[in-house]
C-alpha atoms as a PDB file:
ATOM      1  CA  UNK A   1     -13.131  27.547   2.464  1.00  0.00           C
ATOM      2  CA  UNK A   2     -15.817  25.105   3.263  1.00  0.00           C
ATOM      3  CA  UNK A   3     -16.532  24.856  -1.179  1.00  0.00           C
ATOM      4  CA  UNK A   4     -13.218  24.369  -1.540  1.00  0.00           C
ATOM      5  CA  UNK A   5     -12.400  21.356   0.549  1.00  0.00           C
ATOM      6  CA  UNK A   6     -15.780  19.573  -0.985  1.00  0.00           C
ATOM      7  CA  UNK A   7     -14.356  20.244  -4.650  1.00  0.00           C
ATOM      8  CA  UNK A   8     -10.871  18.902  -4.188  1.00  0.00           C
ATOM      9  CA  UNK A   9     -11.936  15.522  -2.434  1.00  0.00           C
ATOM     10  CA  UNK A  10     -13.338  14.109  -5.560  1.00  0.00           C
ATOM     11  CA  UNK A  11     -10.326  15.272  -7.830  1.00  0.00           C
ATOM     12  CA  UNK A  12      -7.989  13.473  -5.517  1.00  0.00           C
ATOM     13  CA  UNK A  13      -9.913  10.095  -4.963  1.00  0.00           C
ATOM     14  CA  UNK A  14     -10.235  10.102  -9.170  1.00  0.00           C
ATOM     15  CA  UNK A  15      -6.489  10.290  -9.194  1.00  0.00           C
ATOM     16  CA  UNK A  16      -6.275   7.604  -6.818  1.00  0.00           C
ATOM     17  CA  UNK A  17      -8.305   5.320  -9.105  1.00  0.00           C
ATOM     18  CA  UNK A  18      -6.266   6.040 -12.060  1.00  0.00           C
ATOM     19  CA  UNK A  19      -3.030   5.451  -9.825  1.00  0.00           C
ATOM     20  CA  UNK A  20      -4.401   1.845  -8.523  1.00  0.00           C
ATOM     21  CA  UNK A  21      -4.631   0.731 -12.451  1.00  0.00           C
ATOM     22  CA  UNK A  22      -1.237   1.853 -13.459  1.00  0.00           C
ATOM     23  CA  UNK A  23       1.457  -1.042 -13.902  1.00  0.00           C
ATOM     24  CA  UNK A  24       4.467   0.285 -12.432  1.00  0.00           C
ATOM     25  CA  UNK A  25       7.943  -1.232 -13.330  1.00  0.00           C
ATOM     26  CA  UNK A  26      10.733  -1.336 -10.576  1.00  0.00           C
ATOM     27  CA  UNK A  27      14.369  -1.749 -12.077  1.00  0.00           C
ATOM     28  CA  UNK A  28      15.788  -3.707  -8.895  1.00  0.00           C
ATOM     29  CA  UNK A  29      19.611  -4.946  -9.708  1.00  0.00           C
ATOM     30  CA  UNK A  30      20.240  -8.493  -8.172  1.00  0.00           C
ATOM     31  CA  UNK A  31      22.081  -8.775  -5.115  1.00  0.00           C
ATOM     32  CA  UNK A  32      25.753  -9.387  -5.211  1.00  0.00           C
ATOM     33  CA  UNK A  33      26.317 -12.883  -3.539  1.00  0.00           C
ATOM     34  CA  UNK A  34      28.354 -13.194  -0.479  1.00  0.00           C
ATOM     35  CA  UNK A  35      29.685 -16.079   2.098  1.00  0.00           C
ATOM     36  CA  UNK A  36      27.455 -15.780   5.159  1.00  0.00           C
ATOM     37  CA  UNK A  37      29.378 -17.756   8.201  1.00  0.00           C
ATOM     38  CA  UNK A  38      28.119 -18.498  11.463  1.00  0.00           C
ATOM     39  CA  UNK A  39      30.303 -20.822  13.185  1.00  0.00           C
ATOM     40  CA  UNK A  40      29.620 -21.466  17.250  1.00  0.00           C
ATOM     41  CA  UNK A  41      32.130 -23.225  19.765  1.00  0.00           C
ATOM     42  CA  UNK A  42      31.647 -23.793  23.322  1.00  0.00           C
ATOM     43  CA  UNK A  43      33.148 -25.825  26.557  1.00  0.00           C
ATOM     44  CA  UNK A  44      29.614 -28.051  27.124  1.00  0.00           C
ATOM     45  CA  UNK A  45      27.904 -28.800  24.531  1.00  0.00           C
ATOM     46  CA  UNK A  46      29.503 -31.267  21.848  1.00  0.00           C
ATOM     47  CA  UNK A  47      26.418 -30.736  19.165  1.00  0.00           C
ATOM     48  CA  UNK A  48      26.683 -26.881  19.754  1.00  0.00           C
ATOM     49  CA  UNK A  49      30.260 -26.488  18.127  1.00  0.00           C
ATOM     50  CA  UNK A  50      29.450 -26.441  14.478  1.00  0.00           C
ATOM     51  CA  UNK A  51      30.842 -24.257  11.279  1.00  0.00           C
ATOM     52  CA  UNK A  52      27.314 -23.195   8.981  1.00  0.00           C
ATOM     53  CA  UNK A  53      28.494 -21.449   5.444  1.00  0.00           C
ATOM     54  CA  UNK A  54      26.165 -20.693   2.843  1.00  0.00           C
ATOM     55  CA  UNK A  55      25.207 -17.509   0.570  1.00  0.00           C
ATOM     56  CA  UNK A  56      23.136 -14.955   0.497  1.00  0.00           C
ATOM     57  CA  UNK A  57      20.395 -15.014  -1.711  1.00  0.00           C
ATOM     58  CA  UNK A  58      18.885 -12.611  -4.121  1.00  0.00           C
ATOM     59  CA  UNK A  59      15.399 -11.642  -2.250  1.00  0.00           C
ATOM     60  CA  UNK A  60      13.583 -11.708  -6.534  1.00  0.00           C
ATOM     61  CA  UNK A  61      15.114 -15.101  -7.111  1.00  0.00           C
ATOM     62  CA  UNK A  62      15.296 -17.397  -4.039  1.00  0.00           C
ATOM     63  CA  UNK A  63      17.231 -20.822  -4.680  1.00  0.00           C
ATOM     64  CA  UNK A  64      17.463 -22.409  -1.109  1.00  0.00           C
ATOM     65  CA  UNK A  65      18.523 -25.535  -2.834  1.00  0.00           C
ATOM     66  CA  UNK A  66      21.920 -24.536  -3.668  1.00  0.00           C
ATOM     67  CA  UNK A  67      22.684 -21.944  -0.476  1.00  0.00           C
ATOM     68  CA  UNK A  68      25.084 -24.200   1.230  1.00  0.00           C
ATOM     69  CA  UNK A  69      28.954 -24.656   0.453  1.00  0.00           C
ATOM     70  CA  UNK A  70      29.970 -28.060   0.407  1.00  0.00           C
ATOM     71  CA  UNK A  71      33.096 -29.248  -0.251  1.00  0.00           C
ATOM     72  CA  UNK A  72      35.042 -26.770   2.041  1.00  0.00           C
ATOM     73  CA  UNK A  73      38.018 -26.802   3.905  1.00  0.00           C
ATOM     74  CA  UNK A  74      37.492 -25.555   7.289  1.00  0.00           C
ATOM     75  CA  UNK A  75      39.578 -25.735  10.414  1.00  0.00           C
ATOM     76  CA  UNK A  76      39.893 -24.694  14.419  1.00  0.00           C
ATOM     77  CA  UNK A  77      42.534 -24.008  15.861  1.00  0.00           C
ATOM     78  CA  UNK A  78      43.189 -23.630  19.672  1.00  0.00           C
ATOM     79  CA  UNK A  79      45.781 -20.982  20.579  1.00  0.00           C
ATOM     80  CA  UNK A  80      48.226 -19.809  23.487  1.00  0.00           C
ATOM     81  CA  UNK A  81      48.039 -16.365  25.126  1.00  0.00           C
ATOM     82  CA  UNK A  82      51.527 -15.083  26.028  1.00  0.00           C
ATOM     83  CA  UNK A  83      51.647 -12.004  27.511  1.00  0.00           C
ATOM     84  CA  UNK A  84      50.053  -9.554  24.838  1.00  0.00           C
ATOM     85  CA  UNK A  85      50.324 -11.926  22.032  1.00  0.00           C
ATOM     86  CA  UNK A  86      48.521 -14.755  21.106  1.00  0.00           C
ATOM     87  CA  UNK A  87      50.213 -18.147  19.397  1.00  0.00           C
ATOM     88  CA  UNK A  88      48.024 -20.407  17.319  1.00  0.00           C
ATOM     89  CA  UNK A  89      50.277 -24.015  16.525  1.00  0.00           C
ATOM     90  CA  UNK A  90      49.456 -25.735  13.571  1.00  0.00           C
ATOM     91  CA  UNK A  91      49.273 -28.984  15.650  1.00  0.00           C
ATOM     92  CA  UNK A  92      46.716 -28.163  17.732  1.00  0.00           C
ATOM     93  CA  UNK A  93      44.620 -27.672  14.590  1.00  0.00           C
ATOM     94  CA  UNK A  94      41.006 -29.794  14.168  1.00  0.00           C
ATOM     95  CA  UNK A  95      38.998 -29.971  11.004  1.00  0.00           C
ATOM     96  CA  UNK A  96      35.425 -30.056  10.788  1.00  0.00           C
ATOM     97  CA  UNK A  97      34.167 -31.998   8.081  1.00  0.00           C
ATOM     98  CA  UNK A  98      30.403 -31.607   5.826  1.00  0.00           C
ATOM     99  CA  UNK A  99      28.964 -34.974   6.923  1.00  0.00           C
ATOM    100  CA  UNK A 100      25.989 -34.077   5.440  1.00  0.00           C
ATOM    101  CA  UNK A 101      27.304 -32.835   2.058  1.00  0.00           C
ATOM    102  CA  UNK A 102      24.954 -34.971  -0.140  1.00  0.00           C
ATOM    103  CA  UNK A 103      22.087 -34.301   1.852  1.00  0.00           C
ATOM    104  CA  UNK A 104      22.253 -30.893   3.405  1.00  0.00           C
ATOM    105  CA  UNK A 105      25.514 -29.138   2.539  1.00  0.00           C
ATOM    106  CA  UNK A 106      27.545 -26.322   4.080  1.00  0.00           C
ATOM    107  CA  UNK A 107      26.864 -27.865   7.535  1.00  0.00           C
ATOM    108  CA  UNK A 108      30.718 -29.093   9.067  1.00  0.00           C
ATOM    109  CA  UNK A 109      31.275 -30.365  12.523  1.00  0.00           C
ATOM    110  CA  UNK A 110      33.844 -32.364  14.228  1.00  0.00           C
ATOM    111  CA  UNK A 111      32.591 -34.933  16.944  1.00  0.00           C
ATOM    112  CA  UNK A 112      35.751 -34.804  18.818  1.00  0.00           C
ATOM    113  CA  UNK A 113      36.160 -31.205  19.256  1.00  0.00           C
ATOM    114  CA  UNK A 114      35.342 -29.764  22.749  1.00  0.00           C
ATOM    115  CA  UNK A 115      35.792 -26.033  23.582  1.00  0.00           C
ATOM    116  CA  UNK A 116      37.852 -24.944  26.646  1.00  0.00           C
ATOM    117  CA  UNK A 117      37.079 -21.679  28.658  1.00  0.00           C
ATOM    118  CA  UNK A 118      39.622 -18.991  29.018  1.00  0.00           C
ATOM    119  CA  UNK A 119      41.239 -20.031  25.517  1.00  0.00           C
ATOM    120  CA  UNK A 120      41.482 -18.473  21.916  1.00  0.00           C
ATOM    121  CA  UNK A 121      40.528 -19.826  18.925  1.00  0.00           C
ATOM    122  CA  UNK A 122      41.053 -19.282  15.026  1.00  0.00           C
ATOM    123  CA  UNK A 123      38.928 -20.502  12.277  1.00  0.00           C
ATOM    124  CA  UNK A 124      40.054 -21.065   9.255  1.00  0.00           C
ATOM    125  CA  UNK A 125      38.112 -22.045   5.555  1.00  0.00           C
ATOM    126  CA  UNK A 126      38.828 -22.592   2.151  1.00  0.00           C
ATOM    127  CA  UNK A 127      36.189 -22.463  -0.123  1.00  0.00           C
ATOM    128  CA  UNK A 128      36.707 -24.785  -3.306  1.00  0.00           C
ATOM    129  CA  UNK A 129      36.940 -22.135  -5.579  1.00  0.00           C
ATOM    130  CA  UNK A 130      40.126 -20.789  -3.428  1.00  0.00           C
ATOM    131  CA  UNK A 131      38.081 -18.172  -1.761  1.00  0.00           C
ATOM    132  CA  UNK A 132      39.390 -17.911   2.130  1.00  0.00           C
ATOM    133  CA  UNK A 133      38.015 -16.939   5.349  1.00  0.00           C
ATOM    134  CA  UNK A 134      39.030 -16.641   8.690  1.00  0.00           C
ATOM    135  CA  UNK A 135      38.339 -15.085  12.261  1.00  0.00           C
ATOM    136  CA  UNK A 136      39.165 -15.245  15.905  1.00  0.00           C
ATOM    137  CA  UNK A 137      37.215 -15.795  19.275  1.00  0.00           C
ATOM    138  CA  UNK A 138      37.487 -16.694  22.760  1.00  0.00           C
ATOM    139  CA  UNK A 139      35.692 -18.613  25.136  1.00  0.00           C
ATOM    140  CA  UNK A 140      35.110 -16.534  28.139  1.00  0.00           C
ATOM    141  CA  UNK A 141      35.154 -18.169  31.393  1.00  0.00           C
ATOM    142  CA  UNK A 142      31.382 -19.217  32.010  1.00  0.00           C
ATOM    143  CA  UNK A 143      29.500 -17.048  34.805  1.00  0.00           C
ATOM    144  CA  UNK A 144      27.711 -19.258  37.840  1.00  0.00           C
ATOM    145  CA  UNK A 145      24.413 -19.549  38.764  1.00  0.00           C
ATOM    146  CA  UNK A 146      23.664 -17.840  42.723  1.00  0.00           C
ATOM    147  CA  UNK A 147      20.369 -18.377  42.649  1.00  0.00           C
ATOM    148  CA  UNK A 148      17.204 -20.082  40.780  1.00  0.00           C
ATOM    149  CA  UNK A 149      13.910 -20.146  41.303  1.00  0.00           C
ATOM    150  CA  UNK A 150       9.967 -20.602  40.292  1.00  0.00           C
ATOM    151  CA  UNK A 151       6.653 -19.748  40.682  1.00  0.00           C
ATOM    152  CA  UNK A 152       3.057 -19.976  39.497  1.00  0.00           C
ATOM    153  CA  UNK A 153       0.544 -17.270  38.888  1.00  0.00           C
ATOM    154  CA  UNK A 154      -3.511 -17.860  38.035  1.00  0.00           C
ATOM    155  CA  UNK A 155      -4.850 -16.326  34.668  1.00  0.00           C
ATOM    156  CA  UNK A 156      -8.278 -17.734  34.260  1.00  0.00           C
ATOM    157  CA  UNK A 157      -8.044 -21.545  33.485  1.00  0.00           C
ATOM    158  CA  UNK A 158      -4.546 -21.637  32.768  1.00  0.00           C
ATOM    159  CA  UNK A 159      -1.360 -21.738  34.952  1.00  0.00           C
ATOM    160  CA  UNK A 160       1.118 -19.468  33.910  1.00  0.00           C
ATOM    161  CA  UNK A 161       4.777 -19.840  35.400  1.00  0.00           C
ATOM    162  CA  UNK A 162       8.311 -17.654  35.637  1.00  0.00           C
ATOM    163  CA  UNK A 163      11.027 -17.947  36.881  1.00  0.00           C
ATOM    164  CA  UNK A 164      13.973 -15.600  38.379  1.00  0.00           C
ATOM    165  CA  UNK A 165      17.623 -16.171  38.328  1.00  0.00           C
ATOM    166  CA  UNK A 166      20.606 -14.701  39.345  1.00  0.00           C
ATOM    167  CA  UNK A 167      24.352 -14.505  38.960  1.00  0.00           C
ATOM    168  CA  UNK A 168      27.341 -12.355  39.652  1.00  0.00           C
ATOM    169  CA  UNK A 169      29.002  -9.869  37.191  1.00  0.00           C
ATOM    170  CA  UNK A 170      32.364  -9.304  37.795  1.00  0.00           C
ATOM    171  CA  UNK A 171      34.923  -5.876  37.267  1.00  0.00           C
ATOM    172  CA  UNK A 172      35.546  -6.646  33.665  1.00  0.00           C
ATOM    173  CA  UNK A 173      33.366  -5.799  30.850  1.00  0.00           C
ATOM    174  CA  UNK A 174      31.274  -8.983  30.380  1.00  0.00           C
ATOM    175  CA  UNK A 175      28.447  -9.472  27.269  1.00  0.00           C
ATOM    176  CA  UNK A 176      25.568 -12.192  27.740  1.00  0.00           C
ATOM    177  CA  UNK A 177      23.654 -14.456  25.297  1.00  0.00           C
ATOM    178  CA  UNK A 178      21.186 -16.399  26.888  1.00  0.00           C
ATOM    179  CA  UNK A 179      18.823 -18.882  24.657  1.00  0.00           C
ATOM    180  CA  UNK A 180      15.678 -20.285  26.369  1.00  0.00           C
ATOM    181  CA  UNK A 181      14.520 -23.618  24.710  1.00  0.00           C
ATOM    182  CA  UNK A 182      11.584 -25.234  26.020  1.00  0.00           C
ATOM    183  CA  UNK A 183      12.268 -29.084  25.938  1.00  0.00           C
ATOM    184  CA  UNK A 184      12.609 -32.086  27.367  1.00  0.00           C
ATOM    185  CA  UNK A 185      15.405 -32.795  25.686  1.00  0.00           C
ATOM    186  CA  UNK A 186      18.810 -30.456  26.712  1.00  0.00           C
ATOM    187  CA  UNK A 187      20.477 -31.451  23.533  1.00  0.00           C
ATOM    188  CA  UNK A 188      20.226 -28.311  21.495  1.00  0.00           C
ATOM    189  CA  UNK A 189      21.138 -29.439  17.967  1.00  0.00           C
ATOM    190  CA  UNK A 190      21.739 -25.837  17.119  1.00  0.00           C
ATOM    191  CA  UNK A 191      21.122 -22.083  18.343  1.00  0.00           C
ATOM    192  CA  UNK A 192      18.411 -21.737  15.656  1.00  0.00           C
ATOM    193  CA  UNK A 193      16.464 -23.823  17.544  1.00  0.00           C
ATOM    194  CA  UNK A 194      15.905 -22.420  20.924  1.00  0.00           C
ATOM    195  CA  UNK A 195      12.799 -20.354  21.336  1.00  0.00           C
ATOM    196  CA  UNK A 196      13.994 -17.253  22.607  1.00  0.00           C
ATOM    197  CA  UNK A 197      17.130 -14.749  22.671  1.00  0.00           C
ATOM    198  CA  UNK A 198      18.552 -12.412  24.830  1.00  0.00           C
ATOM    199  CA  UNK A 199      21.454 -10.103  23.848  1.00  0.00           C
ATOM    200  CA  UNK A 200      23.094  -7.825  26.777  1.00  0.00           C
ATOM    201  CA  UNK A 201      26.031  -6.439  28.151  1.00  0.00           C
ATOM    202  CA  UNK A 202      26.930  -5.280  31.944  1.00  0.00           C
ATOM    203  CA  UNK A 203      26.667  -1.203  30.962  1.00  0.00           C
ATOM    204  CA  UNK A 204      24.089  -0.635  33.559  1.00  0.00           C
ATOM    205  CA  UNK A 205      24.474  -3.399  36.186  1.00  0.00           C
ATOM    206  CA  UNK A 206      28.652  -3.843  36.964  1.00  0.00           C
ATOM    207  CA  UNK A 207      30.637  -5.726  39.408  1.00  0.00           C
ATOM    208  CA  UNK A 208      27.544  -7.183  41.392  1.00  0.00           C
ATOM    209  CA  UNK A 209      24.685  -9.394  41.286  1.00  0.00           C
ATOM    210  CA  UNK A 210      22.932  -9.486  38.170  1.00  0.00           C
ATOM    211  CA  UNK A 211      19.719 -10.277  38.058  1.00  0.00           C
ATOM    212  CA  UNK A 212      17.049 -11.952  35.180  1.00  0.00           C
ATOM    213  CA  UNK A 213      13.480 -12.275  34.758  1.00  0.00           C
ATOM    214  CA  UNK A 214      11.121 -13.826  32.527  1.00  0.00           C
ATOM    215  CA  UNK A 215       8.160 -11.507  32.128  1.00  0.00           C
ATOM    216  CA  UNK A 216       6.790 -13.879  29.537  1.00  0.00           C
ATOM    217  CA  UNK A 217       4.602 -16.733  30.840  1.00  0.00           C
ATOM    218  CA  UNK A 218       5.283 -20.372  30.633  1.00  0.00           C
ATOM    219  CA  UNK A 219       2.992 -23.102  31.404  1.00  0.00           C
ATOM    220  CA  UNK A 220       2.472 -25.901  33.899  1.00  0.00           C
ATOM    221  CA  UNK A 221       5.035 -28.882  33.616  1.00  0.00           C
ATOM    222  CA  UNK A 222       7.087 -27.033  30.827  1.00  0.00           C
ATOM    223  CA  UNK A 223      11.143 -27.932  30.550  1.00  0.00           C
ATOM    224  CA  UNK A 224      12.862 -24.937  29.863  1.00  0.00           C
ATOM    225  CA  UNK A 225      16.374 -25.371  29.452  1.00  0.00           C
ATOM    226  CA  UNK A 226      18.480 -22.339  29.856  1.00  0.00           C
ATOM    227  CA  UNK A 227      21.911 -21.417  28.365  1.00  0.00           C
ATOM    228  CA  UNK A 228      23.378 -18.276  29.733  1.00  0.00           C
ATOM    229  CA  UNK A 229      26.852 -17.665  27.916  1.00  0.00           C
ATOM    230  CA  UNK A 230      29.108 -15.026  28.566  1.00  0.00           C
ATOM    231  CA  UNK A 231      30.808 -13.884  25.115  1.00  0.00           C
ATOM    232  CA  UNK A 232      33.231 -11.169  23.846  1.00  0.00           C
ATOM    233  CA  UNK A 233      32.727  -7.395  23.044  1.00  0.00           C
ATOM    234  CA  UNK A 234      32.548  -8.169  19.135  1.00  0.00           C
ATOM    235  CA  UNK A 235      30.233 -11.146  19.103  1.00  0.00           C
ATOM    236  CA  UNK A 236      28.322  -9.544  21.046  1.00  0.00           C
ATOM    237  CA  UNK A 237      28.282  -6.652  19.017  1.00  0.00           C
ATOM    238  CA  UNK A 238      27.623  -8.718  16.248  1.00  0.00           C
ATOM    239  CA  UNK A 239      24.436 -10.671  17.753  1.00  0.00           C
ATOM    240  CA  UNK A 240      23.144  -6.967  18.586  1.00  0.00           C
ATOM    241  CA  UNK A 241      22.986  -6.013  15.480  1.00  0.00           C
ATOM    242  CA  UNK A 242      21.480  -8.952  14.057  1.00  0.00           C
ATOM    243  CA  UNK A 243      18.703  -8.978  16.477  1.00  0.00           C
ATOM    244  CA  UNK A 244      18.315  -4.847  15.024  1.00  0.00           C
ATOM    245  CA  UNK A 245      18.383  -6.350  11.403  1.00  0.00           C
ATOM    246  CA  UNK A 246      15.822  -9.045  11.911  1.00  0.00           C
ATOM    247  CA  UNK A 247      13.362  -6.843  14.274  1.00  0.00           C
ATOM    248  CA  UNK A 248      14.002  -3.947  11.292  1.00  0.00           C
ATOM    249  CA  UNK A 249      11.165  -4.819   9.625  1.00  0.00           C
ATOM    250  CA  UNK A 250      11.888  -7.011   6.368  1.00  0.00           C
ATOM    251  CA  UNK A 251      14.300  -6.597   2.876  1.00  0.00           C
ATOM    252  CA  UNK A 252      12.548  -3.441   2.219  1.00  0.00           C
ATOM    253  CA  UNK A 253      12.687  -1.484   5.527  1.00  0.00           C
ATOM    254  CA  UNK A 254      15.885   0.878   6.065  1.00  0.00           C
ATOM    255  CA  UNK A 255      19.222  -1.381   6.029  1.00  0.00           C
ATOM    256  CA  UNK A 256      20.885  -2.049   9.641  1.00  0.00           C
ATOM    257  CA  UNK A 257      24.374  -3.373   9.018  1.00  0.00           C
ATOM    258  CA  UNK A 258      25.404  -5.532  11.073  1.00  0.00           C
ATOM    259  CA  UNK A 259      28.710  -5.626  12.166  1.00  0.00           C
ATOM    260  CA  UNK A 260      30.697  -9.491  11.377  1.00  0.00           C
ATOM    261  CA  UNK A 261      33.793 -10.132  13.296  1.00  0.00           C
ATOM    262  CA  UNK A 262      35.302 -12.377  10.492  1.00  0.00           C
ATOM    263  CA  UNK A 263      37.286 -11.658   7.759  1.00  0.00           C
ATOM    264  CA  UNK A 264      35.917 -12.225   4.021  1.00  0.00           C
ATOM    265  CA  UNK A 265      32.952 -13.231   4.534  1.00  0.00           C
ATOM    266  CA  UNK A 266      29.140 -12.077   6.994  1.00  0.00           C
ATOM    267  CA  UNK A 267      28.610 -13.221   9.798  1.00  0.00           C
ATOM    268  CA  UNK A 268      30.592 -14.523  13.209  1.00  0.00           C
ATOM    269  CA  UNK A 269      32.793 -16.741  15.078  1.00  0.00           C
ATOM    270  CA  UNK A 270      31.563 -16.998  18.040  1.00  0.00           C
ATOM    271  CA  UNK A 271      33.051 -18.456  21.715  1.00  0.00           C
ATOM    272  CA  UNK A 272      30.638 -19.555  24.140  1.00  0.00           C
ATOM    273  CA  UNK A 273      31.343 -20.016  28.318  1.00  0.00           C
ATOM    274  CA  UNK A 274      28.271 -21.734  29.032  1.00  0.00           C
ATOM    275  CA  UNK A 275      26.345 -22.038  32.303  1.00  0.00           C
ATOM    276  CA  UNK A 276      23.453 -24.222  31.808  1.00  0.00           C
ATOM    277  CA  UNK A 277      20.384 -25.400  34.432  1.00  0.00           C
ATOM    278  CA  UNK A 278      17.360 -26.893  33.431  1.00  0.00           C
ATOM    279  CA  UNK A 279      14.055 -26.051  35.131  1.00  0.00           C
ATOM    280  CA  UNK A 280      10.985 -28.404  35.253  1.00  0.00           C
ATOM    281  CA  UNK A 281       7.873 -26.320  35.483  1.00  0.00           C
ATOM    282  CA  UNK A 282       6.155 -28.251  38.308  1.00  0.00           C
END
């Protein structure tokens, strides 16, 4: 037995020499190209109500350049609930426009539009090659801060601080997004931006206090801002799978789809009832 492991090892590391010089040709077809949305209204936060459309692009032949859509038509709508049905009027309709189209296009906003909590909303787009999407949301009502707080721990030289806050979760079936960005400034030009994400629902903690903790460290005199927005069952559902699809492990790991609550096109609308505190880390 012992003679016949000692022969074998040298057959297999020559065919793992011969293997490392082989050229080996992969026949991968290009990627069909689709609208990717992601379009974010809230009742706070003026620069966080924005409509983002661009493409996907082929992973073998990247063209950033030319991944926005200019030129589109895009509207919100706010809507009436009555009773079981919902009514959007055409003249409570705002358009968002691509100020940037020359520059940076595929980027629309509307400086006038504010979110309002407890309402419905429908986006609407026209592409200029007559392609169409659309989608609903809502802005839940925003949850409220019961309690905040600090403190500082010792690691060697440095200072590390967390903090603990708290809120309460009500009957219903309520999903969270909260975005930590660490700032002086409270202006979040976009969710992109913030540092950190955290996607949850209430399945395990209902109908009473909910608590949150940050077990990673901040420093001394840091200005976290924090966004806690409550959201609905397929946004959230949405933002949980695309935190699975980017923690999966790149374009070549085993696909996680993730689940877009719009119609013709990926991605989501998304209504945001924002609770907001800054903390100053000192």
């Amino acid at each position: 037995m012992t003679n016949y492991k000692y022969k074998a090892i040298p057959g297999l590391a020559l065919l793992f020499l011969f293997s490392c010089e082989k050229e080996i040709n992969i026949n991968v077809p290009p990627s069909k190209e689709e609208i990717v949305v992601e379009a974010s209204i809230n009742q706070m936060f003026a620069s966080l109500n924005y409509v983002i459309i661009s493409k996907t692009v082929d992973y073998f032949k990247p063209d950033l350049s030319m991944n926005g859509f200019g030129g589109a038509k895009v509207y919100i709508t706010e809507g009436v609930i009555n009773g079981s049905d919902t009514v959007f009027d055409s003249a409570n309709r705002q358009q968002f426009i691509d100020l940037l189209d020359s520059i940076l296009p595929g980027i629309y906003v509307n400086p006038f539009f504010m979110g309002k909590a407890a309402k419905p909303y429908l986006l609407e787009i026209e592409l200029k090659d007559g392609r169409k999407v659309n989608g609903k949301t809502f802005i839940p009502t925003p949850a409220v801060f019961d309690s905040l707080h600090f403190w500082f721990e010792q690691s060697g030289k440095d200072t590390n601080a967390f903090f603990y806050l708290q809120w309460m979760d009500g009957p219903e079936q309520n999903n969270y997004r909260m975005a930590i960005w660490n700032n002086i400034d409270s202006n979040l030009t976009g969710w992109g931006i913030a540092d950190r994400f955290y996607t949850f629902d209430d399945q395990l903690l209902n109908n009473q206090k909910r608590p949150f903790q940050s077990f990673n460290p901040y420093k001394y005199g840091d200005t976290l801002n924090i966004y806690l927005s409550q959201i609905g069952r397929k946004e959230f559902i949405f933002w949980d799978s695309f935190r699975n699809a980017a923690n999966n492990g790149g374009p070549f790991a085993t696909p996680v789809a993730v689940k877009s609550n719009i119609n013709g096109a990926i991605g989501s609308f998304t209504g945001y009832g924002i609770a907001f505190k800054q903390l100053i880390l000192r």
